[in-house]
N, C-alpha and C. Protein backbone atom coordinates (compact mmCIF):
# COMPACT_ATOMS: atom_id res chain seq x y z
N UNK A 1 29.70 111.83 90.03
CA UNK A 1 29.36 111.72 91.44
C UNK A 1 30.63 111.71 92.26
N UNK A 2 30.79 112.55 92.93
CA UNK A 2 32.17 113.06 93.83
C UNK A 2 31.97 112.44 95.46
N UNK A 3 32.01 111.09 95.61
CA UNK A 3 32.08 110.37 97.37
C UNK A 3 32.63 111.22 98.41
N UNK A 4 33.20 112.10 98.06
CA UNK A 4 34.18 112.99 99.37
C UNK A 4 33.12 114.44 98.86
N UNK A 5 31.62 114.19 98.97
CA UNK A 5 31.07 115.66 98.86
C UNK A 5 30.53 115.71 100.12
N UNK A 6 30.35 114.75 100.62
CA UNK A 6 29.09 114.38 101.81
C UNK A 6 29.75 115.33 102.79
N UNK A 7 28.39 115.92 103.59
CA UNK A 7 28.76 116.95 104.45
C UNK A 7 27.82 116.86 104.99
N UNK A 8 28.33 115.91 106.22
CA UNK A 8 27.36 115.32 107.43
C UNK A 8 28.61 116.37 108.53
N UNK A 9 28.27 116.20 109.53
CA UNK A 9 28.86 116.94 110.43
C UNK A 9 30.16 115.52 110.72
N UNK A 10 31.44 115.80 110.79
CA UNK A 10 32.61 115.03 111.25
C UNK A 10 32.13 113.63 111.93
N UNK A 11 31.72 114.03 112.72
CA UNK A 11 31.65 113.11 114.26
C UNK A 11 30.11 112.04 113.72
N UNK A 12 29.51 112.09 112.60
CA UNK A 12 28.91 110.84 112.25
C UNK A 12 29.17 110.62 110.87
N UNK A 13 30.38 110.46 110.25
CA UNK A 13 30.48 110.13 109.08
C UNK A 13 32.37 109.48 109.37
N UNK A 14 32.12 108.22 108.49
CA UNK A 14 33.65 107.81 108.30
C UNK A 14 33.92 107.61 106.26
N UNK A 15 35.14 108.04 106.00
CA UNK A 15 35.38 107.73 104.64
C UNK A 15 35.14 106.17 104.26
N UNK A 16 34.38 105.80 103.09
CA UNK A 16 34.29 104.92 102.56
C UNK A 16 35.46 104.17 102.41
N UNK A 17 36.80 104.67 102.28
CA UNK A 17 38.04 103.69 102.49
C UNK A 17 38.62 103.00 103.21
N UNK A 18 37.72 103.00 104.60
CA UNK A 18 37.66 102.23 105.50
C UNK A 18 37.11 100.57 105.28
N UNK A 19 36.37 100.74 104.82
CA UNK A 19 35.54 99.85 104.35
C UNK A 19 36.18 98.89 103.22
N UNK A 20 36.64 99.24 101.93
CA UNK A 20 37.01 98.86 101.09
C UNK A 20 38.09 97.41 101.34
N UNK A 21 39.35 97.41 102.17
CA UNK A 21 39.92 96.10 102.02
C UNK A 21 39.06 95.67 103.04
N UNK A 22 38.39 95.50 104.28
CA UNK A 22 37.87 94.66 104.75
C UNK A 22 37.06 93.90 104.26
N UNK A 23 35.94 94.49 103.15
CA UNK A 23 34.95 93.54 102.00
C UNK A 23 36.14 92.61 101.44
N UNK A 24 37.35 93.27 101.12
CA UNK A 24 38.16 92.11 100.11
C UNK A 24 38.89 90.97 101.09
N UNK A 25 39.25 91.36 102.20
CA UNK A 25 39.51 90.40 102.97
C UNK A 25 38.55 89.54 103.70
N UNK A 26 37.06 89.68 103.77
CA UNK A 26 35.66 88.86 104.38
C UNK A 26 36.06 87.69 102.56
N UNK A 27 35.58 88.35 101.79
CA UNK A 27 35.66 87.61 100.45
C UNK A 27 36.79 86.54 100.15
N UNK A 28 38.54 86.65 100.77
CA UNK A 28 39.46 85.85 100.77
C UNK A 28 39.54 84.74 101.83
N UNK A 29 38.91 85.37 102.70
CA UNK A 29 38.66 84.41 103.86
C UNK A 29 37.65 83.42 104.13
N UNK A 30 36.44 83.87 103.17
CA UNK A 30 35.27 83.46 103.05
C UNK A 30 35.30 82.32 101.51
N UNK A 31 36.15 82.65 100.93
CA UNK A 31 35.92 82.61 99.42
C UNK A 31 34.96 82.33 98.51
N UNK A 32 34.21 83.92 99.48
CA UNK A 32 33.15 84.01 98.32
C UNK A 32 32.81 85.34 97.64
N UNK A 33 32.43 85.95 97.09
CA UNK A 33 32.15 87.44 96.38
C UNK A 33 30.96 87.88 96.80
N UNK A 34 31.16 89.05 97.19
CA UNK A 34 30.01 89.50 97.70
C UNK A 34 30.19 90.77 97.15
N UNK A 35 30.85 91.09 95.99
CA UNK A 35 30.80 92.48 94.90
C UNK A 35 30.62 92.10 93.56
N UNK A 36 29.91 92.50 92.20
CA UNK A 36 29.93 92.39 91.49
C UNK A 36 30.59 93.10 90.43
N UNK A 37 30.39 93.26 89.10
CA UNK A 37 31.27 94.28 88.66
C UNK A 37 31.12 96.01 89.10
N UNK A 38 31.54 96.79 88.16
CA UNK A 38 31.45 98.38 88.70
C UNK A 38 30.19 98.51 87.85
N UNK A 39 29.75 99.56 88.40
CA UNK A 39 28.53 100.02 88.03
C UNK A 39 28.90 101.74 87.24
N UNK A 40 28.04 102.49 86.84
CA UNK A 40 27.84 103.34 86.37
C UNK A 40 27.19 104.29 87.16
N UNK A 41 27.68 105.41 88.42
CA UNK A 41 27.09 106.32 89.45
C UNK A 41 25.92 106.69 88.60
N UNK A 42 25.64 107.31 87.56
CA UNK A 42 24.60 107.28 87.18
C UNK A 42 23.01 106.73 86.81
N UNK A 43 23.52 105.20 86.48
CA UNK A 43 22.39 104.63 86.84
C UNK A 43 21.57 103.95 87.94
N UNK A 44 22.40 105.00 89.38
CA UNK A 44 21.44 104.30 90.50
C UNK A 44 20.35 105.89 90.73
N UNK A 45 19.13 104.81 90.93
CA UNK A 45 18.19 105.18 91.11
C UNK A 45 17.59 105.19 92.60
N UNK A 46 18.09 104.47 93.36
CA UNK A 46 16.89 104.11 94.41
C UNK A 46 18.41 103.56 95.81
N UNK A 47 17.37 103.69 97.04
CA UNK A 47 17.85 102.96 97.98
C UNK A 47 17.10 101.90 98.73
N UNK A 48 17.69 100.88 99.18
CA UNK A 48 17.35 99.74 99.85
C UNK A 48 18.09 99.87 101.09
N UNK A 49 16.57 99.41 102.08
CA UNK A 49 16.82 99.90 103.60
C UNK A 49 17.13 98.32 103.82
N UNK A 50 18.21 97.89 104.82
CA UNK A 50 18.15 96.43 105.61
C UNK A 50 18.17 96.68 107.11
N UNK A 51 18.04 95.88 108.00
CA UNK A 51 18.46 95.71 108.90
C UNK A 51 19.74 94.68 109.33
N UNK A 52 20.47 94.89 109.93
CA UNK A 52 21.78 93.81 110.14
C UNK A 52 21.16 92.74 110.65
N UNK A 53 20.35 92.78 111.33
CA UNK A 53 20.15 91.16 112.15
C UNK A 53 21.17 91.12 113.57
N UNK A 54 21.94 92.17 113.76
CA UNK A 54 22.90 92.13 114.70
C UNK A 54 23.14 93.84 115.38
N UNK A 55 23.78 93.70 116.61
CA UNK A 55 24.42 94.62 116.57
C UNK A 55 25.89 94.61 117.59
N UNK A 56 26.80 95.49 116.74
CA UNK A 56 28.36 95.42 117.32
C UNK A 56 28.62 96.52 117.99
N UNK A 57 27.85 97.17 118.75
CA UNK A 57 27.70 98.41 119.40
C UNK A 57 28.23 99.77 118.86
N UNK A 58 29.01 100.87 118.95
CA UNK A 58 29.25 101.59 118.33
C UNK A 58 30.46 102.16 118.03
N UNK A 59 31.52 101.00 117.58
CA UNK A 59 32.24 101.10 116.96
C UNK A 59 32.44 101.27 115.30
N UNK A 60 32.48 101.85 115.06
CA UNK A 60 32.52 101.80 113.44
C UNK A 60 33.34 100.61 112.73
N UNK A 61 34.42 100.43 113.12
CA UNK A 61 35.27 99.54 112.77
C UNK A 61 35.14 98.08 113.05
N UNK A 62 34.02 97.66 113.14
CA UNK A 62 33.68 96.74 114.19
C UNK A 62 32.39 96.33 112.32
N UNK A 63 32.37 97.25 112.31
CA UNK A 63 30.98 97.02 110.73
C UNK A 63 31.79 97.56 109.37
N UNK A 64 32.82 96.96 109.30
CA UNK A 64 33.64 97.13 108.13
C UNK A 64 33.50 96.23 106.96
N UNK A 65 33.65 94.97 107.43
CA UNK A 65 33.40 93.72 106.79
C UNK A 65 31.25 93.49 105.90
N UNK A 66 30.52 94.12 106.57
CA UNK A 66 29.36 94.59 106.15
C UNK A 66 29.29 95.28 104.49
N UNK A 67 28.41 94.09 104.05
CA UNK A 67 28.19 94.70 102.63
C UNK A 67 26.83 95.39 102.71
N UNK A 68 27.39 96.62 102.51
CA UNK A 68 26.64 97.52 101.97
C UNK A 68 27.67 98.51 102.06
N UNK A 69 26.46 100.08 101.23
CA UNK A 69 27.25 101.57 100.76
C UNK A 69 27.08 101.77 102.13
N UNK A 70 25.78 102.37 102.84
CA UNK A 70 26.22 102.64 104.49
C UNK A 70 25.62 101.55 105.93
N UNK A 71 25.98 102.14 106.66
CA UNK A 71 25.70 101.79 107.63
C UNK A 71 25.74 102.73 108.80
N UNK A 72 24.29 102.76 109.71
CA UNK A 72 23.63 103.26 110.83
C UNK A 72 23.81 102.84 111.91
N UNK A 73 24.98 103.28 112.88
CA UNK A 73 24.96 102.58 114.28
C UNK A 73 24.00 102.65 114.69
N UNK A 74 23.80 102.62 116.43
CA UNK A 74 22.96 102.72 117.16
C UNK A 74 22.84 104.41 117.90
N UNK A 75 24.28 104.42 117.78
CA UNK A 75 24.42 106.11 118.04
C UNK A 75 24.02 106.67 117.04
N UNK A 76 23.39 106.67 116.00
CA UNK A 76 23.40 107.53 115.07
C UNK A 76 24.54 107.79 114.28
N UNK A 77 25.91 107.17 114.29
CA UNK A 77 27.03 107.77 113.82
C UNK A 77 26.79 107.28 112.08
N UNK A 78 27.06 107.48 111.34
CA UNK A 78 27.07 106.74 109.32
C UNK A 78 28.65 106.75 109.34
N UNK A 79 28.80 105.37 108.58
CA UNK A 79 29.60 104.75 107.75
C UNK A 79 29.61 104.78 106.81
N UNK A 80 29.94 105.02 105.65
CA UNK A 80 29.92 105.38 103.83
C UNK A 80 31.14 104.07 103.72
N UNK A 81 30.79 102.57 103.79
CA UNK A 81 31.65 101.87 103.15
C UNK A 81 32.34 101.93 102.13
N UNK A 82 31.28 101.82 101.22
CA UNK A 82 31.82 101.92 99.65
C UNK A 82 31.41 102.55 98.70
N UNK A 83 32.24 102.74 97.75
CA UNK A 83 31.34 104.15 96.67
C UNK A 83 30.89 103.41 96.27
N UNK A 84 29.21 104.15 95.92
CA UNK A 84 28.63 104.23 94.93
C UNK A 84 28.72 102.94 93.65
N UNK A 85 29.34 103.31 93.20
CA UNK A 85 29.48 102.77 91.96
C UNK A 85 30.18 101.48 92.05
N UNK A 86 30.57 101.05 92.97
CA UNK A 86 30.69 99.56 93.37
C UNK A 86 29.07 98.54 93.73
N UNK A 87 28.78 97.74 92.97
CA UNK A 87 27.75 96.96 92.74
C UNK A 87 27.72 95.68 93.87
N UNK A 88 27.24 96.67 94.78
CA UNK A 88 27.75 95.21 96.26
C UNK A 88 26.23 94.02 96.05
N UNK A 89 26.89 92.78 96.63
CA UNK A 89 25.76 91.34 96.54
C UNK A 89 24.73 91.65 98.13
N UNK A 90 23.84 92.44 98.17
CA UNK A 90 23.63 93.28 99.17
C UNK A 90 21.72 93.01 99.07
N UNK A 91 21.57 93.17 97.70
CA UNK A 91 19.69 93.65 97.63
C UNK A 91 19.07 92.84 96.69
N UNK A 92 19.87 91.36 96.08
CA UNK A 92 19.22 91.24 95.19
C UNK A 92 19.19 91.46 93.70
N UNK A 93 17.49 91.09 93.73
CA UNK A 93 17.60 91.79 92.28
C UNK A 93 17.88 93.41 92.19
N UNK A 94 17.52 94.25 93.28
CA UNK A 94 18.10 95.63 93.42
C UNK A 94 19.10 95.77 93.02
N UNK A 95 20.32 94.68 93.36
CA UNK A 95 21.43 95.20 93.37
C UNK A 95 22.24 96.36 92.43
N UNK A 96 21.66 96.43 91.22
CA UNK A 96 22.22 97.19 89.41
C UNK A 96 21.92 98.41 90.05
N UNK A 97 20.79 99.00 90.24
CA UNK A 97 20.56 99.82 90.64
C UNK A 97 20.32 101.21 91.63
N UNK A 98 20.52 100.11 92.82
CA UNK A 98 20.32 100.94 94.40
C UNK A 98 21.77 101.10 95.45
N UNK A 99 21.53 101.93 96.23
CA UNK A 99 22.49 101.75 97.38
C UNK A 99 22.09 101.08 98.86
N UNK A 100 23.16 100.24 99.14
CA UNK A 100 22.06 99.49 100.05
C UNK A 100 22.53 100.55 101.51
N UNK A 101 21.62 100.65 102.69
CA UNK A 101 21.62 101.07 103.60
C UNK A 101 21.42 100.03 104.94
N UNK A 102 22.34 99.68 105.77
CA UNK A 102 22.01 98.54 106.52
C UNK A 102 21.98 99.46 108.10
N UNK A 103 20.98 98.79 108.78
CA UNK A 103 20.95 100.11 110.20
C UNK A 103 21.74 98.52 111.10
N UNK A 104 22.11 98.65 111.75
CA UNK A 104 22.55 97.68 112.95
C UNK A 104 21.38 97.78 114.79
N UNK A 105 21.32 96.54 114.24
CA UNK A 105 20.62 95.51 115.19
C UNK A 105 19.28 94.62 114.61
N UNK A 106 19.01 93.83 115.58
CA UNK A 106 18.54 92.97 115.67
C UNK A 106 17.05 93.38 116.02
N UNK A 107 15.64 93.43 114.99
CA UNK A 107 14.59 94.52 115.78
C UNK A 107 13.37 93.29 115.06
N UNK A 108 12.63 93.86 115.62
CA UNK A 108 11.12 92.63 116.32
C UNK A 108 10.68 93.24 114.67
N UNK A 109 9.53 91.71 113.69
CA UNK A 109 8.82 92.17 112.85
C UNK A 109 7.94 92.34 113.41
N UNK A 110 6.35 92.41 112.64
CA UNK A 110 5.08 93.26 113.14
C UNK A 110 4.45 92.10 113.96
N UNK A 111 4.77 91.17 114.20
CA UNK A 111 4.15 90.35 115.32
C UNK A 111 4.66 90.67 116.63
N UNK A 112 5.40 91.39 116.53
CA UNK A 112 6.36 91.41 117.96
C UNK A 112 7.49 90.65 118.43
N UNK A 113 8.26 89.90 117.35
CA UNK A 113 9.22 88.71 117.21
C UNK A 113 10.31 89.26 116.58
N UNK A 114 11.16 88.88 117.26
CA UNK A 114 13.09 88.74 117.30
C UNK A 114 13.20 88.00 116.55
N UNK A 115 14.30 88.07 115.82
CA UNK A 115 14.71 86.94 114.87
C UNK A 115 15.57 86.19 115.84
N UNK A 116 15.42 84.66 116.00
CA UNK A 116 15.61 83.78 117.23
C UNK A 116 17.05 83.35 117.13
N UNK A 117 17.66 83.61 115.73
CA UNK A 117 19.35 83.34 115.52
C UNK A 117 20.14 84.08 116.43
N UNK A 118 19.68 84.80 117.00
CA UNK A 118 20.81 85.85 117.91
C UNK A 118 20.09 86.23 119.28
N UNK A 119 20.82 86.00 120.43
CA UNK A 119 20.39 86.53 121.39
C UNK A 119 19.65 87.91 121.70
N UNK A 120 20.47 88.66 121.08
CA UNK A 120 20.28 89.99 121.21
C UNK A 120 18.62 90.60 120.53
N UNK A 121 18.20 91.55 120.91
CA UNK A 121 16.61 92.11 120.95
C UNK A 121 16.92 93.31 120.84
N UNK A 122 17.58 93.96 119.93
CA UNK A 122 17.38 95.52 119.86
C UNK A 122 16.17 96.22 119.56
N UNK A 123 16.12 97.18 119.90
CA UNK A 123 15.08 98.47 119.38
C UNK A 123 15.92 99.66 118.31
N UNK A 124 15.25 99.97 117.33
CA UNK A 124 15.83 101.28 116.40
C UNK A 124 16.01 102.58 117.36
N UNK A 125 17.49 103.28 117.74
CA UNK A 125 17.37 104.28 118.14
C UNK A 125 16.57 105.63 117.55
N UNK A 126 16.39 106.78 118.50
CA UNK A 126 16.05 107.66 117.76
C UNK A 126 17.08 108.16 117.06
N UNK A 127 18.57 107.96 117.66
CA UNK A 127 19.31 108.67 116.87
C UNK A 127 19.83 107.96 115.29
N UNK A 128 19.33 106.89 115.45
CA UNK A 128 19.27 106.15 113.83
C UNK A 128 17.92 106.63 113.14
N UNK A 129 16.90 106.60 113.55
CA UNK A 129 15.97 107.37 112.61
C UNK A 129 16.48 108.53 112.07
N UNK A 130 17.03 109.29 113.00
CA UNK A 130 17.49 110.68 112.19
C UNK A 130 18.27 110.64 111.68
N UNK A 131 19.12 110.05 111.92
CA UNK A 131 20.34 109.37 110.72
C UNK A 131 19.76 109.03 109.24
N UNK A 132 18.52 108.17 109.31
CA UNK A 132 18.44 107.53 108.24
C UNK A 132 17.57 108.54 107.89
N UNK A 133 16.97 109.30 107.69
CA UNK A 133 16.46 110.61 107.33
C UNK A 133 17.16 111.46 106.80
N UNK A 134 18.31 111.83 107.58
CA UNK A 134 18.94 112.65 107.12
C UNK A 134 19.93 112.12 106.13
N UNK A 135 20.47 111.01 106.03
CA UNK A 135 20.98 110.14 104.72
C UNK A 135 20.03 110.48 103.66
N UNK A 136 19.09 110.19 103.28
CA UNK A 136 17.91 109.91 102.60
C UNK A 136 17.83 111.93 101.88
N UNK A 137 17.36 112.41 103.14
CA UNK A 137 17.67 113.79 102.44
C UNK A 137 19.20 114.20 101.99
N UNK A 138 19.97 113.81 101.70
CA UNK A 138 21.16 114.24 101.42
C UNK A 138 21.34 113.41 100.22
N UNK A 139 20.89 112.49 100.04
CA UNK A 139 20.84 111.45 98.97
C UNK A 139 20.20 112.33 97.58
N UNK A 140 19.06 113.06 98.20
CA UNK A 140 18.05 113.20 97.02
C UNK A 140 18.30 113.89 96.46
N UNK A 141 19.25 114.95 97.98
CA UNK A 141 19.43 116.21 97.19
C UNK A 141 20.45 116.50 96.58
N UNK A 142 21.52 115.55 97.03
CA UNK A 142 22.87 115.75 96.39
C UNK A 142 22.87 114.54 94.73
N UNK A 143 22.15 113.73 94.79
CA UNK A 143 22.47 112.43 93.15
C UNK A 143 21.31 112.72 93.32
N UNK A 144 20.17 113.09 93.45
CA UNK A 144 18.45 112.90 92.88
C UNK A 144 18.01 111.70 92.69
N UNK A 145 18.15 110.99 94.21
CA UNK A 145 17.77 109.55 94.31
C UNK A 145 16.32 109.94 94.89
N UNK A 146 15.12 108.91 94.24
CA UNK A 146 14.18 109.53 94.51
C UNK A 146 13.21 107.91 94.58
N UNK A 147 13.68 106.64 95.02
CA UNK A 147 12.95 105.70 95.08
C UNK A 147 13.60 104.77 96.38
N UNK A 148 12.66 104.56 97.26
CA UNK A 148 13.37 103.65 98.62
C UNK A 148 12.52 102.60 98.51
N UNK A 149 13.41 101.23 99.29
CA UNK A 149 12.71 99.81 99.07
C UNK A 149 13.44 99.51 100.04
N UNK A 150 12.53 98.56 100.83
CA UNK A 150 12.83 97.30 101.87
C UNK A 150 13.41 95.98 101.12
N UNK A 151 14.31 95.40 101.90
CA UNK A 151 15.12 94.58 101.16
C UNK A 151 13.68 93.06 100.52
N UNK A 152 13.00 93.01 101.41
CA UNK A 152 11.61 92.07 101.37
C UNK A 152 11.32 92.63 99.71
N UNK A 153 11.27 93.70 99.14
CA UNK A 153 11.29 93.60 98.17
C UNK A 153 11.49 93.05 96.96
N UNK A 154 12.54 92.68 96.69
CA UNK A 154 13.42 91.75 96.48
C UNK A 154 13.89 90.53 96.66
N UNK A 155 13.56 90.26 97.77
CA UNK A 155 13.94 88.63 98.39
C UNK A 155 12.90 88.04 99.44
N UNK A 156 12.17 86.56 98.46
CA UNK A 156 11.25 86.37 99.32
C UNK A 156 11.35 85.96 100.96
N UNK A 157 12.51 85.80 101.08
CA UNK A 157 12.75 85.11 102.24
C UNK A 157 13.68 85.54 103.41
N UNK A 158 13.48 87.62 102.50
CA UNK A 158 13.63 88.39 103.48
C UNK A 158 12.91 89.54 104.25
N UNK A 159 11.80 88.54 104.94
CA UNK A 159 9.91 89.05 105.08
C UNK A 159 10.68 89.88 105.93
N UNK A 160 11.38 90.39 107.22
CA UNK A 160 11.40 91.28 108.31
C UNK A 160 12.25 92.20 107.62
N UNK A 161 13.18 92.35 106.69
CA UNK A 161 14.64 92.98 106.32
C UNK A 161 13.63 94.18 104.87
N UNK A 162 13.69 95.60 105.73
CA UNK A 162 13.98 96.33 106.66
C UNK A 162 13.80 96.21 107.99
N UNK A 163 12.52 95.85 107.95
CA UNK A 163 11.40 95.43 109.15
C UNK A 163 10.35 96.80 109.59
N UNK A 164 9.55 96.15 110.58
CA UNK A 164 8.38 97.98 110.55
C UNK A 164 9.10 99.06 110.97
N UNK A 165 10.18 99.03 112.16
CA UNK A 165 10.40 99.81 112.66
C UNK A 165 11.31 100.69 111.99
N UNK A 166 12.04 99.96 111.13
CA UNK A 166 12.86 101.43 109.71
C UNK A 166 12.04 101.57 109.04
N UNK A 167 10.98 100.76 108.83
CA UNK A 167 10.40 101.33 107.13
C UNK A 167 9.12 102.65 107.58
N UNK A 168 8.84 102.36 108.70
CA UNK A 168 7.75 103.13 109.32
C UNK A 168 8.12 104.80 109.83
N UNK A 169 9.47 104.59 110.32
CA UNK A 169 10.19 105.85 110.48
C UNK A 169 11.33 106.13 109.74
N UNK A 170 11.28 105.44 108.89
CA UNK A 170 12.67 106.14 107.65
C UNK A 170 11.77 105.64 106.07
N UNK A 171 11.44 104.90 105.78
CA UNK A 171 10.94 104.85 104.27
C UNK A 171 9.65 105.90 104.29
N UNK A 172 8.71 105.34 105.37
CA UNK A 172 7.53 105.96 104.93
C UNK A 172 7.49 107.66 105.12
N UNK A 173 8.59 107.75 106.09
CA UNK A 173 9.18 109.04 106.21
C UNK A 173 9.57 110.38 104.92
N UNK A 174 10.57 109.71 104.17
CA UNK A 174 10.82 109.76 102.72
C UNK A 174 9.94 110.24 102.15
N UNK A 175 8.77 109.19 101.60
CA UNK A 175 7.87 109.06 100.71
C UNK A 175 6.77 110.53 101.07
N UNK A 176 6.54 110.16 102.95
CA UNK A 176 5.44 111.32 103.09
C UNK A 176 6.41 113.01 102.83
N UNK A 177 7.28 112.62 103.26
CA UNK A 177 8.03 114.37 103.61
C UNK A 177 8.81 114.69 102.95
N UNK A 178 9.43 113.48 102.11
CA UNK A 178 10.86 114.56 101.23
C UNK A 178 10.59 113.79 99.45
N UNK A 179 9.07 113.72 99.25
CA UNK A 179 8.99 113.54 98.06
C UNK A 179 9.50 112.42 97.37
N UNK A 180 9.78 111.27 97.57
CA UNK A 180 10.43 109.86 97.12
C UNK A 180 9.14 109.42 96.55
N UNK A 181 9.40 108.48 95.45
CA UNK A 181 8.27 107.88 95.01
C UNK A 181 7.50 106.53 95.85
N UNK A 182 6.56 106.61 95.73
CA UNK A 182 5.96 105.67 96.52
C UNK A 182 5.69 104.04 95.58
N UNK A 183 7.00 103.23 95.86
CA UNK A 183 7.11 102.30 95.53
C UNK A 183 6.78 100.81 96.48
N UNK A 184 5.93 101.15 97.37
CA UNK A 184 5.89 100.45 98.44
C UNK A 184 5.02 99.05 98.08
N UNK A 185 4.33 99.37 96.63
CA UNK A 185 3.59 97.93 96.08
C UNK A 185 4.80 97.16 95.06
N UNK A 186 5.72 97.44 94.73
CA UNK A 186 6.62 97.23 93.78
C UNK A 186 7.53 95.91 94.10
N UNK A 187 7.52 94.89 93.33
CA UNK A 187 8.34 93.48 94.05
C UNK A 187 9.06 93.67 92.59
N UNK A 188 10.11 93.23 93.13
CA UNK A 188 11.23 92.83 92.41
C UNK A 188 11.66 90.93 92.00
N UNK A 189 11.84 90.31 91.21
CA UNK A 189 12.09 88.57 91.48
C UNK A 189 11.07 88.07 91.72
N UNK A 190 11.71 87.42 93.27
CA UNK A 190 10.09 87.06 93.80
C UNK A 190 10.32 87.70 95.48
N UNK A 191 10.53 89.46 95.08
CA UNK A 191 10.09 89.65 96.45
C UNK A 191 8.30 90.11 96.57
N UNK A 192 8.35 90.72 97.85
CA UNK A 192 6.93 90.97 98.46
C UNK A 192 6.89 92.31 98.84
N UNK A 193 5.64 92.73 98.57
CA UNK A 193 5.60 94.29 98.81
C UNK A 193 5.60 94.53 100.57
N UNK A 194 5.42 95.97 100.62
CA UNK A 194 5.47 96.63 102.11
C UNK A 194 4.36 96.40 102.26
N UNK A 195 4.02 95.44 103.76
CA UNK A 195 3.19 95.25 104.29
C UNK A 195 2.01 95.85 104.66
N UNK A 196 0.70 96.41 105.26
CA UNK A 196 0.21 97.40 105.67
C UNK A 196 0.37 97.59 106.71
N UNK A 197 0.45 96.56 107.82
CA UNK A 197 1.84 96.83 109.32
C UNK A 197 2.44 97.92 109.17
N UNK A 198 3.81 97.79 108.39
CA UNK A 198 4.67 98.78 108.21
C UNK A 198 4.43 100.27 107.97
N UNK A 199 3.24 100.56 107.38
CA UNK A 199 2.70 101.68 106.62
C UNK A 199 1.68 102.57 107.96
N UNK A 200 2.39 102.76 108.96
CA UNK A 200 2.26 103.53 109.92
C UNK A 200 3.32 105.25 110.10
């Protein structure tokens, strides 16, 4: 698996080496690990959608310190933190297996509720849906990743993370149009499947 294949257009993609000492400096400062060992590019199978819970507007450099492989401004621009084959503390029991995808901001679950830790109330742009679409198709077609999961999957006590508004226009997206398996009953640990909310 070759990280410098991706061929997104310039102006929404940054090299994953951006990314790399800022995880090691959050971790020295923090002193805590939030990477595990290396993984094997081959045995990932699947991606895991999150939401940040935040957003730092659209600076790229501003979501460096963020564990995960990418990240979705609000402009639509992608971040490719880290390769692949780095096993980030990101999804869980996912983690062996998937790449995590984190979109930035802060967005209402299916009751209509903000998560109350942060001022801020974002909405998913359109230009992040197409982002995360077009990640997703480039994923499948370039490593033959062919399984997407909400982080709730995985972690019970992460009921909103993707939340409806990615999983509804980027997972279920996937599954209906570019052939992904439909893993949407599938818990991992002790997560919880995709809601029927979400499945719009």
């Amino acid at each position: 698996m070759n990280e410098n294949s991706f061929d997104f257009r310039t102006d929404r993609f940054n090299f994953w080496v951006q990314g790399q000492a800022a995880l090691k400096a959050k971790s020295d400062t923090n002193e805590q690990v939030y990477k595990g060992r290396d993984r094997e590019a081959s045995k990932i199978t699947g991606i895991v959608l999150h939401q940040m819970g935040f957003n730092r507007g659209n600076e790229i450099e501003k979501y460096f310190p963020v564990t995960a492989h990418f990240v979705i401004l609000p402009n639509g621009v992608l971040g490719w933190l880290h390769k692949f084959e780095e096993s980030l503390y990101s999804s869980n029991f996912l983690n062996p297996t998937t790449i995590a995808v984190e979109f930035a901001g802060n967005l209402k679950d299916d009751r209509g509720i903000w998560w109350k830790g942060i001022k801020q109330q974002d909405a998913l742009t359109p230009e992040q849906v197409q982002a995360g679409r077009d990640l997703l198709l480039f994923l499948r077609d370039s490593f033959g990743i062919r399984k997407v999961f909400a982080h709730r999957q995985a972690h019970q006590k992460k009921t909103n993370c993707c939340g409806p508004e990615i999983w509804s226009n980027v997972g279920e997206y996937a599954i209906r149009e570019l052939g992904y398996e439909d893993t949407r009953d599938q818990t991992f640990g002790h997560g919880t499947p995709i809601p029927k909310t979400w499945r719009t």
